[in-house]
N, C-alpha and C. Protein backbone atom coordinates (compact mmCIF):
# COMPACT_ATOMS: atom_id res chain seq x y z
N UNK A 1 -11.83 74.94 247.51
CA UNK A 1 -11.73 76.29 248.03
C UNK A 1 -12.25 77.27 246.99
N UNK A 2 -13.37 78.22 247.41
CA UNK A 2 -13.66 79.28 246.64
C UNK A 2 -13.04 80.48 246.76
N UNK A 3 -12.51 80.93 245.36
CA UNK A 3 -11.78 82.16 245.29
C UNK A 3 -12.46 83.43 245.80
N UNK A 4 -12.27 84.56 246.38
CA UNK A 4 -12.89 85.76 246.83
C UNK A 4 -12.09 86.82 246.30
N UNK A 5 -12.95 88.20 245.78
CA UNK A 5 -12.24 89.27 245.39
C UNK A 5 -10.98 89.41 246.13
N UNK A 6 -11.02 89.42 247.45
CA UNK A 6 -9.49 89.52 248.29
C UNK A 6 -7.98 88.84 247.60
N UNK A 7 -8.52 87.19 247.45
CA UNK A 7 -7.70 86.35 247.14
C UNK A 7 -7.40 86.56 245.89
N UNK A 8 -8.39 87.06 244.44
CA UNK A 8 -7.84 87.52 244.04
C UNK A 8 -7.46 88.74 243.20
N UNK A 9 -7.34 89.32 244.23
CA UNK A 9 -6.31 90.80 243.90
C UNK A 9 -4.88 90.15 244.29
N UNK A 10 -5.24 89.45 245.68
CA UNK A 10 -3.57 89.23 245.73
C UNK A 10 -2.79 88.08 244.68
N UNK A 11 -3.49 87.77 244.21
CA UNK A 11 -2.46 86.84 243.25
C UNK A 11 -2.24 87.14 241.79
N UNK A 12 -3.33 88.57 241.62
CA UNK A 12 -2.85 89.94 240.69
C UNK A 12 -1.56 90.53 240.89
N UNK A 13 -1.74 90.98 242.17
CA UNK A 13 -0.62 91.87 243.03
C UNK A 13 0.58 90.71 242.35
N UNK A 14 0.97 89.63 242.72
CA UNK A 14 1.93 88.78 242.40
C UNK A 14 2.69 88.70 241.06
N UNK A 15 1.73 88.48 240.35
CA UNK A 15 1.70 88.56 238.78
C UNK A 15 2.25 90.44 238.61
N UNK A 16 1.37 90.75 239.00
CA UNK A 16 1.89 92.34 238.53
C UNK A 16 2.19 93.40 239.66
N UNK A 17 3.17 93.27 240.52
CA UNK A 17 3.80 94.04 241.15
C UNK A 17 4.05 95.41 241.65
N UNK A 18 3.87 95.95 240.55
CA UNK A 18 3.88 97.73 239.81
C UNK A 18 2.16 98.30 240.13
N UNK A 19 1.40 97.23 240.22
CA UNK A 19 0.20 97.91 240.27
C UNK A 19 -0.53 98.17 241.78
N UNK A 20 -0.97 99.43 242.24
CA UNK A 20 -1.38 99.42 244.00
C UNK A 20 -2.91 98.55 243.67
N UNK A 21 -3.01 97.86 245.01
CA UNK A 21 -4.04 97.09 245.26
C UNK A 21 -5.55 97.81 245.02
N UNK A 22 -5.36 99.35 245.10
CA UNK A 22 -6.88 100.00 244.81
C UNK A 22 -6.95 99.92 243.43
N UNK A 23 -6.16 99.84 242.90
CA UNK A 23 -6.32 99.79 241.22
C UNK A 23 -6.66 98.94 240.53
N UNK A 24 -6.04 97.32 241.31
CA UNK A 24 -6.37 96.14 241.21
C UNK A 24 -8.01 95.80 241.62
N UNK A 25 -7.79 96.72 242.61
CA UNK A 25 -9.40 96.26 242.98
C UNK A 25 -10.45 97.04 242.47
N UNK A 26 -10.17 98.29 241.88
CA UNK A 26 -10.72 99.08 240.79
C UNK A 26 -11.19 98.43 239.47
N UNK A 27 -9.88 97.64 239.23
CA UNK A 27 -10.39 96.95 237.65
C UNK A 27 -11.09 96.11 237.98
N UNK A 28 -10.96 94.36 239.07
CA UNK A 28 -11.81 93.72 239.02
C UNK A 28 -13.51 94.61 239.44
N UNK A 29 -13.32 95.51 240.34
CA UNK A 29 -14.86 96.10 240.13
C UNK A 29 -15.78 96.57 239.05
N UNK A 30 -14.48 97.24 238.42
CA UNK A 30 -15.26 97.37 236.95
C UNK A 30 -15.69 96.26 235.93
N UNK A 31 -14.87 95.08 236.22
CA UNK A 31 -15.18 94.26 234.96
C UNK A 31 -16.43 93.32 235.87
N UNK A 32 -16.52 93.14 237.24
CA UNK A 32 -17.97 92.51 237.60
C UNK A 32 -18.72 93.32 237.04
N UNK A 33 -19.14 94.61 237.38
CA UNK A 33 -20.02 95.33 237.19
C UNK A 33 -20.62 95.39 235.94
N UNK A 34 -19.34 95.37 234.89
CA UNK A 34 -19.90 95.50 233.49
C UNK A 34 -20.43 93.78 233.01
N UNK A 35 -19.88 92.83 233.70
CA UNK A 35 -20.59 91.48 233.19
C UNK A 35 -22.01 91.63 233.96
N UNK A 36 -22.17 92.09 235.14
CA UNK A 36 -23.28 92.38 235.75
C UNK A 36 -24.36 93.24 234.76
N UNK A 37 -23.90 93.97 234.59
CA UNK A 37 -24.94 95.54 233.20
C UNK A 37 -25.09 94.65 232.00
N UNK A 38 -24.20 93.57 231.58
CA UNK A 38 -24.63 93.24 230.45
C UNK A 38 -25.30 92.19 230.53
N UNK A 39 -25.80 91.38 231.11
CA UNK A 39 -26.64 90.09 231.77
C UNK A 39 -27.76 90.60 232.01
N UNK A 40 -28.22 92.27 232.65
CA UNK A 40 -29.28 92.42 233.03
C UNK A 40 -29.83 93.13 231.91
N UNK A 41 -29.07 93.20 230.38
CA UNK A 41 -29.71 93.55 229.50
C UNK A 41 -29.90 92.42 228.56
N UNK A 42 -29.83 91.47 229.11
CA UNK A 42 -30.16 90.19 228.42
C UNK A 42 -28.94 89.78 227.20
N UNK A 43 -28.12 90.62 227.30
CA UNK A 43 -26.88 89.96 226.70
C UNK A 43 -26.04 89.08 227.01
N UNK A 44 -25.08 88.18 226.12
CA UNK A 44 -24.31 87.48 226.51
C UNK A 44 -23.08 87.50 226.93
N UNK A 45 -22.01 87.41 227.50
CA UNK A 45 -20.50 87.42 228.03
C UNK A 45 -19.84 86.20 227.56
N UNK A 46 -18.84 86.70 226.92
CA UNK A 46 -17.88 85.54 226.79
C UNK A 46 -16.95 85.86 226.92
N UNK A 47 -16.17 85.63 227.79
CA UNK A 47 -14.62 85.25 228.09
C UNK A 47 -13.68 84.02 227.43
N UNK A 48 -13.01 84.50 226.67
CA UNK A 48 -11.92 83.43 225.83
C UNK A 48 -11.39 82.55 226.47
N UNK A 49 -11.78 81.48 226.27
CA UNK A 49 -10.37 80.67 226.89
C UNK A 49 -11.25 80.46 228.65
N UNK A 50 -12.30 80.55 228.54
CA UNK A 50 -12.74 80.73 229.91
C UNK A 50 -14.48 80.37 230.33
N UNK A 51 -15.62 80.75 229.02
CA UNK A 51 -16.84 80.23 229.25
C UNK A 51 -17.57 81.84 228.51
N UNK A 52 -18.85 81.15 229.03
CA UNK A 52 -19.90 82.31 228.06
C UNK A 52 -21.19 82.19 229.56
N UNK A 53 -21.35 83.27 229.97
CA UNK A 53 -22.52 83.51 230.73
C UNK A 53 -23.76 84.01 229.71
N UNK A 54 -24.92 83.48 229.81
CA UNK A 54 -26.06 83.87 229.33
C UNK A 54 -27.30 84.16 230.39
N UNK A 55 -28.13 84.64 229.89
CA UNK A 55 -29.34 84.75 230.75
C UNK A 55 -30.54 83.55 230.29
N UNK A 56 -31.55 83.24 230.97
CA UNK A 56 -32.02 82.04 230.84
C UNK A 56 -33.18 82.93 231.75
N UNK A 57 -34.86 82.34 231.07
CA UNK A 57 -35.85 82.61 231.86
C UNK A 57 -36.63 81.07 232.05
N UNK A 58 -37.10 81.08 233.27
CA UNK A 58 -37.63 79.86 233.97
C UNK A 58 -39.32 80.38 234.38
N UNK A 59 -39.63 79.44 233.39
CA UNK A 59 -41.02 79.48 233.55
C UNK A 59 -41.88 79.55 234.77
N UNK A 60 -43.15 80.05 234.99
CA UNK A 60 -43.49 80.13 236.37
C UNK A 60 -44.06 79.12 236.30
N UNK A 61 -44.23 78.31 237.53
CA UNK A 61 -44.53 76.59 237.70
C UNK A 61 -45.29 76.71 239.04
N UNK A 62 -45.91 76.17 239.19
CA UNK A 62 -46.31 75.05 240.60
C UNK A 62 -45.22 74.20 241.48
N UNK A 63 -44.74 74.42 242.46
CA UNK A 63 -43.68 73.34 243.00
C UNK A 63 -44.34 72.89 244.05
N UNK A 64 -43.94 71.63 245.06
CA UNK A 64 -44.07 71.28 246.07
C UNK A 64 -43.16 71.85 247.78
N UNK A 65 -43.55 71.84 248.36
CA UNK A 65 -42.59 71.92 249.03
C UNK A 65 -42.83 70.66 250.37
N UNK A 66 -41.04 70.63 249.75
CA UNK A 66 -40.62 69.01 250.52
C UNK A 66 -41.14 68.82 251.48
N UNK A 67 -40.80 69.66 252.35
CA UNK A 67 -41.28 69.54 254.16
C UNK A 67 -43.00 68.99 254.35
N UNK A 68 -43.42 70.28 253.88
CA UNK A 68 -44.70 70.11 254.07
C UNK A 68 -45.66 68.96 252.77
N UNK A 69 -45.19 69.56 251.78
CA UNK A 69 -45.93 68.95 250.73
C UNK A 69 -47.29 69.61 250.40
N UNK A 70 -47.23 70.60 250.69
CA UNK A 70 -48.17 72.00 250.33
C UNK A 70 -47.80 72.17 248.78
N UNK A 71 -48.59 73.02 247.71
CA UNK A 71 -48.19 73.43 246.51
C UNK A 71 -48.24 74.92 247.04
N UNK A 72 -46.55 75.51 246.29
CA UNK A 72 -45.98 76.32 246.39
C UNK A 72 -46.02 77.13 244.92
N UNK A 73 -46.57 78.65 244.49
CA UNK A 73 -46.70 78.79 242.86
C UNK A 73 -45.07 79.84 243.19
N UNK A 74 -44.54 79.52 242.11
CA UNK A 74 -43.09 79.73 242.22
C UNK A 74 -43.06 80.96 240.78
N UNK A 75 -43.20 82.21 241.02
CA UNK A 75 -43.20 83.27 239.62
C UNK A 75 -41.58 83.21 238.74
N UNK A 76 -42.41 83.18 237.57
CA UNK A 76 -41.28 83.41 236.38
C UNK A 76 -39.88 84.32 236.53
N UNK A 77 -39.09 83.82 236.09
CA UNK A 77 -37.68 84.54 236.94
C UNK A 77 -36.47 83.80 235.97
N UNK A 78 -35.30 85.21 236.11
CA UNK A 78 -34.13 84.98 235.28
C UNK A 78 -33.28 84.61 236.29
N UNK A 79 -32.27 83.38 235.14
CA UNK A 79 -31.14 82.72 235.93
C UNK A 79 -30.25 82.87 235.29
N UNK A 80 -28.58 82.87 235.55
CA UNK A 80 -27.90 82.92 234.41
C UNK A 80 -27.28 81.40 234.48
N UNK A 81 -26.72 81.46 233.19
CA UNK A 81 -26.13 80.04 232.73
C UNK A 81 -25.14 80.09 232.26
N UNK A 82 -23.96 79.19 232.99
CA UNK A 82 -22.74 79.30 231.98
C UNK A 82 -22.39 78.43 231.47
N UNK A 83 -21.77 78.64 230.30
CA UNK A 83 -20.93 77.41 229.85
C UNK A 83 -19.30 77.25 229.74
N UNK A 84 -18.93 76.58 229.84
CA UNK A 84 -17.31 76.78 229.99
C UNK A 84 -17.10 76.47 228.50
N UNK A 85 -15.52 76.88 228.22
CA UNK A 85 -14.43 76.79 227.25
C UNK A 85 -14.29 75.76 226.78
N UNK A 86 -14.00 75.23 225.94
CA UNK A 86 -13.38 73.56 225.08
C UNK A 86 -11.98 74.13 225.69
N UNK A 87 -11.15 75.09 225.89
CA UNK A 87 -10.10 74.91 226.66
C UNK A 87 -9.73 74.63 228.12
N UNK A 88 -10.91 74.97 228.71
CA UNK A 88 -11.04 75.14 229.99
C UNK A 88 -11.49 73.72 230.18
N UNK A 89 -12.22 73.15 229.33
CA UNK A 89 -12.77 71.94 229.83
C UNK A 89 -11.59 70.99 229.76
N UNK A 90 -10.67 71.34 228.64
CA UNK A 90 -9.39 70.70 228.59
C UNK A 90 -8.31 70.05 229.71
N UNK A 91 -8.18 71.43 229.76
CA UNK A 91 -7.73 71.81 231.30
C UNK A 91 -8.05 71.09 232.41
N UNK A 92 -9.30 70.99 232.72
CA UNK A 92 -9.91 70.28 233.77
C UNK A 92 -9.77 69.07 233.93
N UNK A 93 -10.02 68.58 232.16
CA UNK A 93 -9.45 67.11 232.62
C UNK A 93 -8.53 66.56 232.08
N UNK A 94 -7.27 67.72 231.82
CA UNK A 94 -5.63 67.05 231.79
C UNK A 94 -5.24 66.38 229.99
N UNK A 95 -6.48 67.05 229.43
CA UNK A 95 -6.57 66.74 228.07
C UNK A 95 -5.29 67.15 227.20
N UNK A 96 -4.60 66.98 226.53
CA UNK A 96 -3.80 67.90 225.32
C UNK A 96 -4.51 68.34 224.29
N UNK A 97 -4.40 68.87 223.85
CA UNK A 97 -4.90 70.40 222.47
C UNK A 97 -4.08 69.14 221.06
């Protein structure tokens, strides 16, 4: 199951009670936005305990395309890349620290 802004604000709301849901949904907007502004300046994000988003450029290539098997020229273009946590990876697979 993939999480959605909806799902979670409400399990913000849970955790923190005291706070109205526009506020909740105020902060997560602000903190996409700002991992968003800083990716498109080619900076990196790291979240503790959680992974590091980077930007990554992909060379412009020649591809095929499956169906047909025509050559397709595919232009140079940014992707981002993450990497997760040594804790998070922990986590995942039930490791101890």
């Amino acid at each position: 199951m993939a999480i959605v802004k909806s799902e979670l604000i409400k399990e913000l709301k849970k955790s923190y009670p005291n706070f109205l849901n526009k506020d909740l949904d105020k902060i997560i907007g602000i903190i996409l936005k700002e991992i968003k502004e800083t990716l498109q300046r080619d900076e990196g994000v790291e979240l503790r305990n959680f992974g590091t988003f980077r930007t990554n450029v992909q060379k412009a290539s020649i591809r095929r395309n499956p169906k047909t098997g025509e050559k397709v020229s595919v232009p140079k273009k940014r992707t981002i890349k993450w990497k997760m946590s040594k804790d998070l990876f922990k986590k995942l697979n039930n490791e101890k620290e």
